[in-house]
C-alpha atoms as a PDB file:
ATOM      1  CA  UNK A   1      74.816 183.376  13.073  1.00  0.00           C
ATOM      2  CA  UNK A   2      77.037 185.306  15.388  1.00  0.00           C
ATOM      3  CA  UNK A   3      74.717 185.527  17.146  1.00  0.00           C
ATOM      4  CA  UNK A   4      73.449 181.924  18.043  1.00  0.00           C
ATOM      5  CA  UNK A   5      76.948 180.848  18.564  1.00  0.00           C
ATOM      6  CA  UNK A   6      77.298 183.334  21.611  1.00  0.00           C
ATOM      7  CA  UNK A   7      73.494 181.964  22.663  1.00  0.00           C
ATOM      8  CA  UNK A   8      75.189 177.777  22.761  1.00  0.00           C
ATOM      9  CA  UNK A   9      78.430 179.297  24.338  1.00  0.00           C
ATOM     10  CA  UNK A  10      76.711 180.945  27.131  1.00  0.00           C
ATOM     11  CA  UNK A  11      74.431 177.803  27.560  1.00  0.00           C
ATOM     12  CA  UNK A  12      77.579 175.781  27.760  1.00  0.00           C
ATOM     13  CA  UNK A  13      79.556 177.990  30.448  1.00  0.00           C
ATOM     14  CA  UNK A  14      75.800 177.971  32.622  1.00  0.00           C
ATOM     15  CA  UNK A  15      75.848 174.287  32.611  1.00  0.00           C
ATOM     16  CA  UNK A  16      79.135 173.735  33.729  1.00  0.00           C
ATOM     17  CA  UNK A  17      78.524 176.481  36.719  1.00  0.00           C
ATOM     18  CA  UNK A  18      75.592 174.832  37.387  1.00  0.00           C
ATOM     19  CA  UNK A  19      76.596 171.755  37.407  1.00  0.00           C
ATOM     20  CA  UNK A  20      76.205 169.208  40.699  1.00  0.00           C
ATOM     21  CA  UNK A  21      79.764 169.719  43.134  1.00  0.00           C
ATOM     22  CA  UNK A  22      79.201 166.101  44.811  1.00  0.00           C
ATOM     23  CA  UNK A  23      79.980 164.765  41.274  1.00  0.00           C
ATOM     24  CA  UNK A  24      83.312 166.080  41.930  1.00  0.00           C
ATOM     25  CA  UNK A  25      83.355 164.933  45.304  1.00  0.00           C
ATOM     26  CA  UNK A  26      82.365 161.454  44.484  1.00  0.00           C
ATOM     27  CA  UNK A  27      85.467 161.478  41.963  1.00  0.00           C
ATOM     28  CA  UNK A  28      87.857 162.457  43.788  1.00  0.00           C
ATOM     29  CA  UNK A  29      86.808 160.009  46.972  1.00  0.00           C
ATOM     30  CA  UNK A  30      86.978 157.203  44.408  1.00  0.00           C
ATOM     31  CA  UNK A  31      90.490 158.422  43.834  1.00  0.00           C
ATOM     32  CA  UNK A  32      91.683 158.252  47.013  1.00  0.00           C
ATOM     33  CA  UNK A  33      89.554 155.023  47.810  1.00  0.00           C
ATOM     34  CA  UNK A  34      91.978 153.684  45.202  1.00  0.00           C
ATOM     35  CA  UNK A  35      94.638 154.705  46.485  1.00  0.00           C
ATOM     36  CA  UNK A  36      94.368 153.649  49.903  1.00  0.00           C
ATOM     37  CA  UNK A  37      93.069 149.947  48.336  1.00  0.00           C
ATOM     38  CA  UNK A  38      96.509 150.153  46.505  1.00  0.00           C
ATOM     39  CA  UNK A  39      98.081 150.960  49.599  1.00  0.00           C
ATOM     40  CA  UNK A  40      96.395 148.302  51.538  1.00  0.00           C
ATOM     41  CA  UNK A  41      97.911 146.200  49.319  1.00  0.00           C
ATOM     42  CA  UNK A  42     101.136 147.002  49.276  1.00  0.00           C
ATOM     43  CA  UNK A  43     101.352 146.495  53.176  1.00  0.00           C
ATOM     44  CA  UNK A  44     100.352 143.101  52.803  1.00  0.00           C
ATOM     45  CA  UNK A  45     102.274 142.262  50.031  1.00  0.00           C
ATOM     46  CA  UNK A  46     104.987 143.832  52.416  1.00  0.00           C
ATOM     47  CA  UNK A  47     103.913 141.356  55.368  1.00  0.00           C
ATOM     48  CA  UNK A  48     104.103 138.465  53.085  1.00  0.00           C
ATOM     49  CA  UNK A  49     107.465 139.228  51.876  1.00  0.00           C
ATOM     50  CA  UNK A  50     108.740 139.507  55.434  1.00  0.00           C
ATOM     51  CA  UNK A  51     107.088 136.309  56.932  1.00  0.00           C
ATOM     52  CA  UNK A  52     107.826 134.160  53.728  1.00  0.00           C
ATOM     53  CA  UNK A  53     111.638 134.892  54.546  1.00  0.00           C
ATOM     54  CA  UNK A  54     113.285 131.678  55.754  1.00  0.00           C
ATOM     55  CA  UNK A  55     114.478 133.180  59.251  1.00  0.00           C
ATOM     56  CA  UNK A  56     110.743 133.853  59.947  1.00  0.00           C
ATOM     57  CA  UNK A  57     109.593 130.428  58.504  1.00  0.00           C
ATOM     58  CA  UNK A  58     112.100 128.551  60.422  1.00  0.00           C
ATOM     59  CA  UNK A  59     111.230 130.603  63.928  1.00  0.00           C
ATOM     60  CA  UNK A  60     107.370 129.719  63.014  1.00  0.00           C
ATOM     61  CA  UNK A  61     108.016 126.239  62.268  1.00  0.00           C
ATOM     62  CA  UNK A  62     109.944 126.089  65.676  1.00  0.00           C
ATOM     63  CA  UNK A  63     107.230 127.893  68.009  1.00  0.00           C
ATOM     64  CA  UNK A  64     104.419 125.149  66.478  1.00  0.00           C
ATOM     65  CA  UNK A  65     106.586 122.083  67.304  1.00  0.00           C
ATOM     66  CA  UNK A  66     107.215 123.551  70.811  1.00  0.00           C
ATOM     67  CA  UNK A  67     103.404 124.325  70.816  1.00  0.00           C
ATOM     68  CA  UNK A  68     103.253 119.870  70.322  1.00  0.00           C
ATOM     69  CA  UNK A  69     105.763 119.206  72.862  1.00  0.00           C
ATOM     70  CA  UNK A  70     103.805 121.255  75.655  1.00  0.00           C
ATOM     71  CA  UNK A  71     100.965 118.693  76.475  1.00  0.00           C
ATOM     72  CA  UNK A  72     103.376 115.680  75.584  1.00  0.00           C
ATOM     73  CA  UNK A  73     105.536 117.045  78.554  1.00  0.00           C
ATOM     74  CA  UNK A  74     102.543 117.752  81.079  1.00  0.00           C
ATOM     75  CA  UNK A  75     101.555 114.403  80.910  1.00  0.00           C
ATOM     76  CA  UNK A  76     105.291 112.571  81.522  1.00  0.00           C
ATOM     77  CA  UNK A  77     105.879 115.028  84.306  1.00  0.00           C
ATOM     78  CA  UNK A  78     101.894 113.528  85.648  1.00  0.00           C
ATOM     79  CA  UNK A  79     103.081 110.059  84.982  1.00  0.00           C
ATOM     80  CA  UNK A  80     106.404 110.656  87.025  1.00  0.00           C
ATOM     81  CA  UNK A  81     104.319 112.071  89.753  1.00  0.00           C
ATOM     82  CA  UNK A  82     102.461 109.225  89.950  1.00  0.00           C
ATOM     83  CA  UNK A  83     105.114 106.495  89.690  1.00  0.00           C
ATOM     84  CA  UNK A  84     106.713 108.639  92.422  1.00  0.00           C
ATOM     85  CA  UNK A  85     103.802 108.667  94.521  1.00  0.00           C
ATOM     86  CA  UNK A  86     103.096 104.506  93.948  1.00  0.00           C
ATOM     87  CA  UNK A  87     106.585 103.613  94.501  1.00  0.00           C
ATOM     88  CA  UNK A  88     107.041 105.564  97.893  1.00  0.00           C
ATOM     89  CA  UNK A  89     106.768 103.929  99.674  1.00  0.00           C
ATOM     90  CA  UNK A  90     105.678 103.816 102.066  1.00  0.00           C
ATOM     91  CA  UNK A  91     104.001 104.670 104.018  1.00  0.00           C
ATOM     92  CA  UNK A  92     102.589 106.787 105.309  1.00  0.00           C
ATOM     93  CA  UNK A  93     105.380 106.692 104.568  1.00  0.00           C
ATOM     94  CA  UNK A  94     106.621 110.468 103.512  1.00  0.00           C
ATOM     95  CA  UNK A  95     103.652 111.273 102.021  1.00  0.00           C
ATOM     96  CA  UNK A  96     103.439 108.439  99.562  1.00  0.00           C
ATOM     97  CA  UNK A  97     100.163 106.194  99.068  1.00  0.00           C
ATOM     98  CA  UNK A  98     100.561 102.379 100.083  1.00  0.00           C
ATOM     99  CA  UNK A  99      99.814  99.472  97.969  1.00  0.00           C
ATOM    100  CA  UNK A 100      96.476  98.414  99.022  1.00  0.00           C
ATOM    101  CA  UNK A 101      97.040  94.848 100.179  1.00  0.00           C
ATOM    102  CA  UNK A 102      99.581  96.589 102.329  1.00  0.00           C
ATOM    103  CA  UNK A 103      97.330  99.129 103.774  1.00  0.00           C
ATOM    104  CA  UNK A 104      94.886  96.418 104.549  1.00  0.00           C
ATOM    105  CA  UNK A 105      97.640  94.233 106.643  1.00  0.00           C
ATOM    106  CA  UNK A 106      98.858  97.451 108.296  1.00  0.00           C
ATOM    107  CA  UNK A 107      95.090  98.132 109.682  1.00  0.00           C
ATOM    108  CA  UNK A 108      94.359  94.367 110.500  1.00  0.00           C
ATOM    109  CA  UNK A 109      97.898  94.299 112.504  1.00  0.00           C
ATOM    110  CA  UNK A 110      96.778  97.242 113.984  1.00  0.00           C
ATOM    111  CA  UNK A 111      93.421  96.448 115.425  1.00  0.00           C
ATOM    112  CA  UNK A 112      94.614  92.997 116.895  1.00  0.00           C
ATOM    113  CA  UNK A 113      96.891  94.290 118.923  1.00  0.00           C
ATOM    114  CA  UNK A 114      94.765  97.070 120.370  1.00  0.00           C
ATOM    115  CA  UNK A 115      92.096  94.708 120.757  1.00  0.00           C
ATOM    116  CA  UNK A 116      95.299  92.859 122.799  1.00  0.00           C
ATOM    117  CA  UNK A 117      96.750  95.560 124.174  1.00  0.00           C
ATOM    118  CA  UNK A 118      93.008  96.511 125.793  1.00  0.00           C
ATOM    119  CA  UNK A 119      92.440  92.384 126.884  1.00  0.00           C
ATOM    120  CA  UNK A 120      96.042  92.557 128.651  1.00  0.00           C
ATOM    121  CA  UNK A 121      95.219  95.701 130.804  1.00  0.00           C
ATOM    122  CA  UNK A 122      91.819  93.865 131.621  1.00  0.00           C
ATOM    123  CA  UNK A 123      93.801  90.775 133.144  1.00  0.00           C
ATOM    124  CA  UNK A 124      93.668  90.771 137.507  1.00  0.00           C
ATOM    125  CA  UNK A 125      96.539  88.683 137.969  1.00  0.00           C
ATOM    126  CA  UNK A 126      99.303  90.648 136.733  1.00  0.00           C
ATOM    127  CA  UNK A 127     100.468  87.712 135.145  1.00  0.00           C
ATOM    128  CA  UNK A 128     102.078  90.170 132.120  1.00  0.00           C
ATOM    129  CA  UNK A 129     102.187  93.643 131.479  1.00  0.00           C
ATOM    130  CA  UNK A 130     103.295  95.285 128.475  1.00  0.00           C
ATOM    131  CA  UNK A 131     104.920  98.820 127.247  1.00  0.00           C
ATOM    132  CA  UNK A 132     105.375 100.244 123.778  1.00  0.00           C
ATOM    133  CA  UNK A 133     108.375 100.690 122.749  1.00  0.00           C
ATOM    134  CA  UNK A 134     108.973 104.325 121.320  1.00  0.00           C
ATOM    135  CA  UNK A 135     105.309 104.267 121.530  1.00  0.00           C
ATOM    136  CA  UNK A 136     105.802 102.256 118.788  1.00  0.00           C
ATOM    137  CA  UNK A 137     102.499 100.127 118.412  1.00  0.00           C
ATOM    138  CA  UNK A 138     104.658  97.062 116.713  1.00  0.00           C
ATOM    139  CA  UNK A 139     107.116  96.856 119.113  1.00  0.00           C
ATOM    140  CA  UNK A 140     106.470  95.592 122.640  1.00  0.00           C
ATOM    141  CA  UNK A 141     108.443  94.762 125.769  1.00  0.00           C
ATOM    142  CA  UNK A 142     106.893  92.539 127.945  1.00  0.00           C
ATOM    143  CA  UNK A 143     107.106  92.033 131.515  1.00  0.00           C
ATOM    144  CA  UNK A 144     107.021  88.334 132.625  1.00  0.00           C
ATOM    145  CA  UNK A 145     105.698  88.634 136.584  1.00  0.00           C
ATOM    146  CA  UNK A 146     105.216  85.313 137.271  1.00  0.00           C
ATOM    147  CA  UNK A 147     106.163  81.254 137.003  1.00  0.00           C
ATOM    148  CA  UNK A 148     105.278  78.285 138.832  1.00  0.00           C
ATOM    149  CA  UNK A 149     105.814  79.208 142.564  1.00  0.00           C
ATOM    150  CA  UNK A 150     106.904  75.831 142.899  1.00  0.00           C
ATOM    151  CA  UNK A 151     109.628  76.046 140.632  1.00  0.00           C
ATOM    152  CA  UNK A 152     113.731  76.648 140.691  1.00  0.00           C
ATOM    153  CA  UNK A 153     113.204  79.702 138.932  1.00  0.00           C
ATOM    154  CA  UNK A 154     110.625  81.219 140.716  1.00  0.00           C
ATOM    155  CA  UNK A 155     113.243  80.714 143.809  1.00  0.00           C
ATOM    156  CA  UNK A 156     116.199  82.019 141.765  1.00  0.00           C
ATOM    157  CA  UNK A 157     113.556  85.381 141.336  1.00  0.00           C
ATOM    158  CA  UNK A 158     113.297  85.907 144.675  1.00  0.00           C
ATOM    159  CA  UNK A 159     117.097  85.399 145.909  1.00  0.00           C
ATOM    160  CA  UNK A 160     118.055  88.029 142.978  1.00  0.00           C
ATOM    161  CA  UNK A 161     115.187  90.186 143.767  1.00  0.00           C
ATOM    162  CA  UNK A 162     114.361  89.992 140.475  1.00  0.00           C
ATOM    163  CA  UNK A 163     110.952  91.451 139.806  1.00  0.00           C
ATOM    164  CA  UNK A 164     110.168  89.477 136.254  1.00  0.00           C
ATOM    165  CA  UNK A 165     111.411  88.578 133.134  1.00  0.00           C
ATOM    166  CA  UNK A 166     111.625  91.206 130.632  1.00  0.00           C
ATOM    167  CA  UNK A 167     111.159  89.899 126.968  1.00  0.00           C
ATOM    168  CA  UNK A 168     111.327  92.092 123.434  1.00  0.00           C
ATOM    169  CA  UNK A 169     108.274  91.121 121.218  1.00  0.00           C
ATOM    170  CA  UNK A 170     108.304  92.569 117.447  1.00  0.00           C
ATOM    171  CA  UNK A 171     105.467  91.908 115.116  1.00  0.00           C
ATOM    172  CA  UNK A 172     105.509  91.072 111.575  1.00  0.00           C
ATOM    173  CA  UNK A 173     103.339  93.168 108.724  1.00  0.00           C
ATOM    174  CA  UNK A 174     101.245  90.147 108.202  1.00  0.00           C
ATOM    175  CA  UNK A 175     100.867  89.557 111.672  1.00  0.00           C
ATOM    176  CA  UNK A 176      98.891  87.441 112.999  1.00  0.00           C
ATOM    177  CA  UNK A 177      99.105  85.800 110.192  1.00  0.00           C
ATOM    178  CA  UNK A 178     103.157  84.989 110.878  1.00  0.00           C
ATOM    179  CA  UNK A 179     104.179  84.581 114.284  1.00  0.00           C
ATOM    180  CA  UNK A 180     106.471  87.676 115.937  1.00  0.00           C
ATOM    181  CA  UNK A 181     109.649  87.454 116.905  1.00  0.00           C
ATOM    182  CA  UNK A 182     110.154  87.132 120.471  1.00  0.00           C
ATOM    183  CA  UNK A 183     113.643  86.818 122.899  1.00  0.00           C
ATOM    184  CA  UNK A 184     114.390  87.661 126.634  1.00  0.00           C
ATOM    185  CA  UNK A 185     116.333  90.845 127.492  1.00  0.00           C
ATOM    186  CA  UNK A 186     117.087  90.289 131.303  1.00  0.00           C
ATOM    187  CA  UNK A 187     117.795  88.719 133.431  1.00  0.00           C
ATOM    188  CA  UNK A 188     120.134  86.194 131.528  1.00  0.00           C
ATOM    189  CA  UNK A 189     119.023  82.872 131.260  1.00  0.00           C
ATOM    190  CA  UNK A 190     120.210  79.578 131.132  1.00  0.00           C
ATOM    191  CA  UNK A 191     118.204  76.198 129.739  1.00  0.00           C
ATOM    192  CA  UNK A 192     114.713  76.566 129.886  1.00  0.00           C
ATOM    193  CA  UNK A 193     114.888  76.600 126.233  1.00  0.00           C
ATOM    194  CA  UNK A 194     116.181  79.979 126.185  1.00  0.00           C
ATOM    195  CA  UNK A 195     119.288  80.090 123.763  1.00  0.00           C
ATOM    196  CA  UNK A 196     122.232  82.421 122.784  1.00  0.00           C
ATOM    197  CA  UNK A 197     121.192  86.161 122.048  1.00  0.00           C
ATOM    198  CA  UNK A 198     118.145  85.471 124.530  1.00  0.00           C
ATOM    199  CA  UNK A 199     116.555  83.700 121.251  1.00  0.00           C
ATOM    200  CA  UNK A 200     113.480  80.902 122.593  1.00  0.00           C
ATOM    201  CA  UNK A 201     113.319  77.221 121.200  1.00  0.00           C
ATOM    202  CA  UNK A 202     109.333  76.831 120.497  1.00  0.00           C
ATOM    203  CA  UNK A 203     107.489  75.256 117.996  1.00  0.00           C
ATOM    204  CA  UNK A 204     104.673  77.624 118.156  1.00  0.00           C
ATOM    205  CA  UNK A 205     107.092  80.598 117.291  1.00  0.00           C
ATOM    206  CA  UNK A 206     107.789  79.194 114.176  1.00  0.00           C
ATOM    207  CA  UNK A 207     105.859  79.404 110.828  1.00  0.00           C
ATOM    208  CA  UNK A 208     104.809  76.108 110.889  1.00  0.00           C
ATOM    209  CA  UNK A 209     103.412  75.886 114.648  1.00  0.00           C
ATOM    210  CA  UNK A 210     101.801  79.366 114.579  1.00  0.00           C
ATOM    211  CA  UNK A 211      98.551  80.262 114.370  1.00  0.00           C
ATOM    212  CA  UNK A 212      96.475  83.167 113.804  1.00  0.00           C
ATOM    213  CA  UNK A 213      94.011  81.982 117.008  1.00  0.00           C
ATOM    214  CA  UNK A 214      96.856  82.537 119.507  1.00  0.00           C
ATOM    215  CA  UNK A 215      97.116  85.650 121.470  1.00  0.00           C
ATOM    216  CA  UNK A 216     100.403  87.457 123.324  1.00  0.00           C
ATOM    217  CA  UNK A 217      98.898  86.259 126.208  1.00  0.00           C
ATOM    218  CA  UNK A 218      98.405  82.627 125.671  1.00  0.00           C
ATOM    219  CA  UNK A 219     101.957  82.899 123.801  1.00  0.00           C
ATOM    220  CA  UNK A 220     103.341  83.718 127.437  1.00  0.00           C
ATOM    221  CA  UNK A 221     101.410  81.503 129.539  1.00  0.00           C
ATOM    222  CA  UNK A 222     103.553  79.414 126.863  1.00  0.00           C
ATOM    223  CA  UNK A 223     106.584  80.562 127.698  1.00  0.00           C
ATOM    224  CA  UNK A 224     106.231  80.840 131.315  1.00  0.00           C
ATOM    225  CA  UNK A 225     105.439  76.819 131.132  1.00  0.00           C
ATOM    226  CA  UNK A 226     108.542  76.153 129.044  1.00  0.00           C
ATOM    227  CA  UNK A 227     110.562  78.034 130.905  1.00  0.00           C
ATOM    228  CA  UNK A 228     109.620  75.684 133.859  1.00  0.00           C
ATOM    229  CA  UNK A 229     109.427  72.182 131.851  1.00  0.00           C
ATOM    230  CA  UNK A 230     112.986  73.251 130.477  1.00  0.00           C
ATOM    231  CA  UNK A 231     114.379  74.131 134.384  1.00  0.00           C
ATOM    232  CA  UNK A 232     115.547  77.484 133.481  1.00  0.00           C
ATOM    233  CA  UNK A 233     117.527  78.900 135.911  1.00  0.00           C
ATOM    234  CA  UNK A 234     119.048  82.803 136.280  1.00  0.00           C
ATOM    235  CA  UNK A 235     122.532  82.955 135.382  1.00  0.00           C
ATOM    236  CA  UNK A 236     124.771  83.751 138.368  1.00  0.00           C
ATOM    237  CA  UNK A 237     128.143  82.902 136.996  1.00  0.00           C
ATOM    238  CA  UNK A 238     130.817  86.038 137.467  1.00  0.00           C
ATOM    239  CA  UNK A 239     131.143  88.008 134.266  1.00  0.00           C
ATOM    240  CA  UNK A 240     128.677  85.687 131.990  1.00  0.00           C
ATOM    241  CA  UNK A 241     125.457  86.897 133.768  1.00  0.00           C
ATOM    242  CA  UNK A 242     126.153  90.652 133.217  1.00  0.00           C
ATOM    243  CA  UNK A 243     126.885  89.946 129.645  1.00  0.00           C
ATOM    244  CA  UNK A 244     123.546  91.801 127.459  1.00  0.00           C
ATOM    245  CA  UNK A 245     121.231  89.785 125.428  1.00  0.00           C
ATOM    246  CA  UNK A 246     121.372  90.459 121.470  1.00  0.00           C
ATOM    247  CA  UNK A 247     119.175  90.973 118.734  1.00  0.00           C
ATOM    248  CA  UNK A 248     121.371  90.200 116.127  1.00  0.00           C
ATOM    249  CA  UNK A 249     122.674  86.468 117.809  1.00  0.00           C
ATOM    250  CA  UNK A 250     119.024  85.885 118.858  1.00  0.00           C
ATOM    251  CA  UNK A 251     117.818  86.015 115.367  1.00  0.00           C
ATOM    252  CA  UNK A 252     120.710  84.280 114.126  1.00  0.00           C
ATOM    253  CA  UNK A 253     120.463  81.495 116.716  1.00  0.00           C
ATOM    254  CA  UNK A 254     116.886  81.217 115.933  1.00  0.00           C
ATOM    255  CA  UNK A 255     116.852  80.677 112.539  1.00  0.00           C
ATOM    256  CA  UNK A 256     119.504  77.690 112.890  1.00  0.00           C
ATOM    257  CA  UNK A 257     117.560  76.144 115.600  1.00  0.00           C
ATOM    258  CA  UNK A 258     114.511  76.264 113.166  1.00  0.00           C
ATOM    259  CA  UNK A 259     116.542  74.657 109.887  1.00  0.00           C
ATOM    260  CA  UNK A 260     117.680  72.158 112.814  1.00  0.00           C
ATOM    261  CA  UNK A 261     114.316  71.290 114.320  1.00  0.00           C
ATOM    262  CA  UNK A 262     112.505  71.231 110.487  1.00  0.00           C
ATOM    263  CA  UNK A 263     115.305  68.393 109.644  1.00  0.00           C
ATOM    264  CA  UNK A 264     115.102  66.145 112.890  1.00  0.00           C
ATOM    265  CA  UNK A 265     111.314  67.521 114.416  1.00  0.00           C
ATOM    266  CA  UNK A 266     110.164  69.282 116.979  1.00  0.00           C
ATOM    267  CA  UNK A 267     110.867  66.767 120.411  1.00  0.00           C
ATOM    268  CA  UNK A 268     110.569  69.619 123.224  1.00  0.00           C
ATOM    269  CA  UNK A 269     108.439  71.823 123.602  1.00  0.00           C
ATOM    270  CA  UNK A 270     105.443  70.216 121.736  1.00  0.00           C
ATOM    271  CA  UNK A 271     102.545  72.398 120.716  1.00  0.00           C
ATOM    272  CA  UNK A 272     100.356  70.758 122.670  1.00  0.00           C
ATOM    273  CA  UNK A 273     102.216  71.667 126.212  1.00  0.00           C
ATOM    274  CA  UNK A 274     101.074  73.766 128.591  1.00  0.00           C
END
């Protein structure tokens, strides 16, 4: 009996010896793997804790609404550009696009009156000629070389030595559509239908005698006539012939003799002279 109970206790003691060391291994790993699971865990419990705080929630809450305002922002700054860009004016104005109705009366302005400018420079008589001013296409002073030969004035020319008549013609944006304004500059004038500030007393100057067929040439071949009709003279009088010609009486003078002449009519010059 002894015996046979040494027999089992050996065979226990070689089993265990004998027994498979990655069943150990395996126990242990699954130990640890727990552990670091539990670990894991505990982080992002940690993390949870820390973000659910409501100094992090409120910073959170605060970097999404500023993440919303962003492209809300963008597109009023866009907007302003634009409205910036529209209203400018302009012209070319600084950079700023022009209406398009505007744009298309600056370019029809412009090619009449280098289609004008070209037709003067063509004429042989020297009857006008014509020079930017501040090479400024809009702005023109004309030189008036000739009148009736016949006439006081022409005389008066020649006694002064006066080589022409020098006139300031500005055009309009919706030119020639509206008439320009037009005065004399020197010499200074007197009847002839030439009034205070150098301003000129014709019909077809006016809005309601204009028209869009008449060119700066045919507008002084106008003049030139009235001038005659009118027996305009030069000034000579001591002191009142060196006083200047101004814009600002001119167009003041002008627009009162238009009110005046739309309330009684046009008698002199008519349209239809010259």
């Amino acid at each position: 009996m002894a015996t046979l109970l040494r027999k089992i206790g050996l065979i226990r003691l070689h089993d265990r010896d004998t027994e498979d060391p990655k069943h150990h291994q395996g126990s242990l790993k699954g130990t640890k793997g727990h552990q670091k699971n539990n670990a894991k865990h505990c982080q992002t419990t940690n993390e949870t804790n820390i973000l659910s705080t409501p100094e992090i929630k409120a910073k959170k809450l605060d970097l999404h609404s500023k993440d919303k305002e962003r492209p809300g922002k963008e597109k009023q700054q866009q907007q302003q550009q634009q409205q910036q860009q529209t209203a400018g004016g302009g012209g070319v104005l600084g950079g700023a696009s022009i209406p398009p109705h505007r744009q298309h009366c600056t370019q029809v302005r412009t090619r009449r009156l280098m289609k004008e400018l070209q037709e003067i420079r063509r004429l042989g008589d020297n009857f006008i000629t014509v020079e930017l001013v501040d090479d400024n296409l809009f702005d023109w002073n004309v030189k008036l070389h000739q009148v009736d030969k016949d006439s006081a004035l022409w005389q008066d020319m020649k006694e002064t030595n006066t080589e022409f008549i020098l006139l300031n013609v500005t055009f309009p944006d919706n030119f020639p559509f509206s008439p320009p304004f037009m005065r004399v500059l020197t010499p200074r004038l007197e009847n002839g239908y030439v009034l205070d500030g150098g301003a000129i007393c014709m019909e077809l100057l006016t809005p309601r005698g204009w028209s869009s067929a008449y060119t700066v040439e045919a507008v002084m071949r106008q003049f030139a006539a009235s001038l005659v009709k009118g027996q305009g003279r030069i000034c000579r009088k001591a002191g009142k012939s060196k006083k200047a010609f101004s814009r600002k009486e001119a167009e003041a003078t002008f627009k009162s003799l238009v009110k005046t002449h739309e309330k009684y009519g046009w008698v002199s010059p008519p349209v239809s002279d010259g």
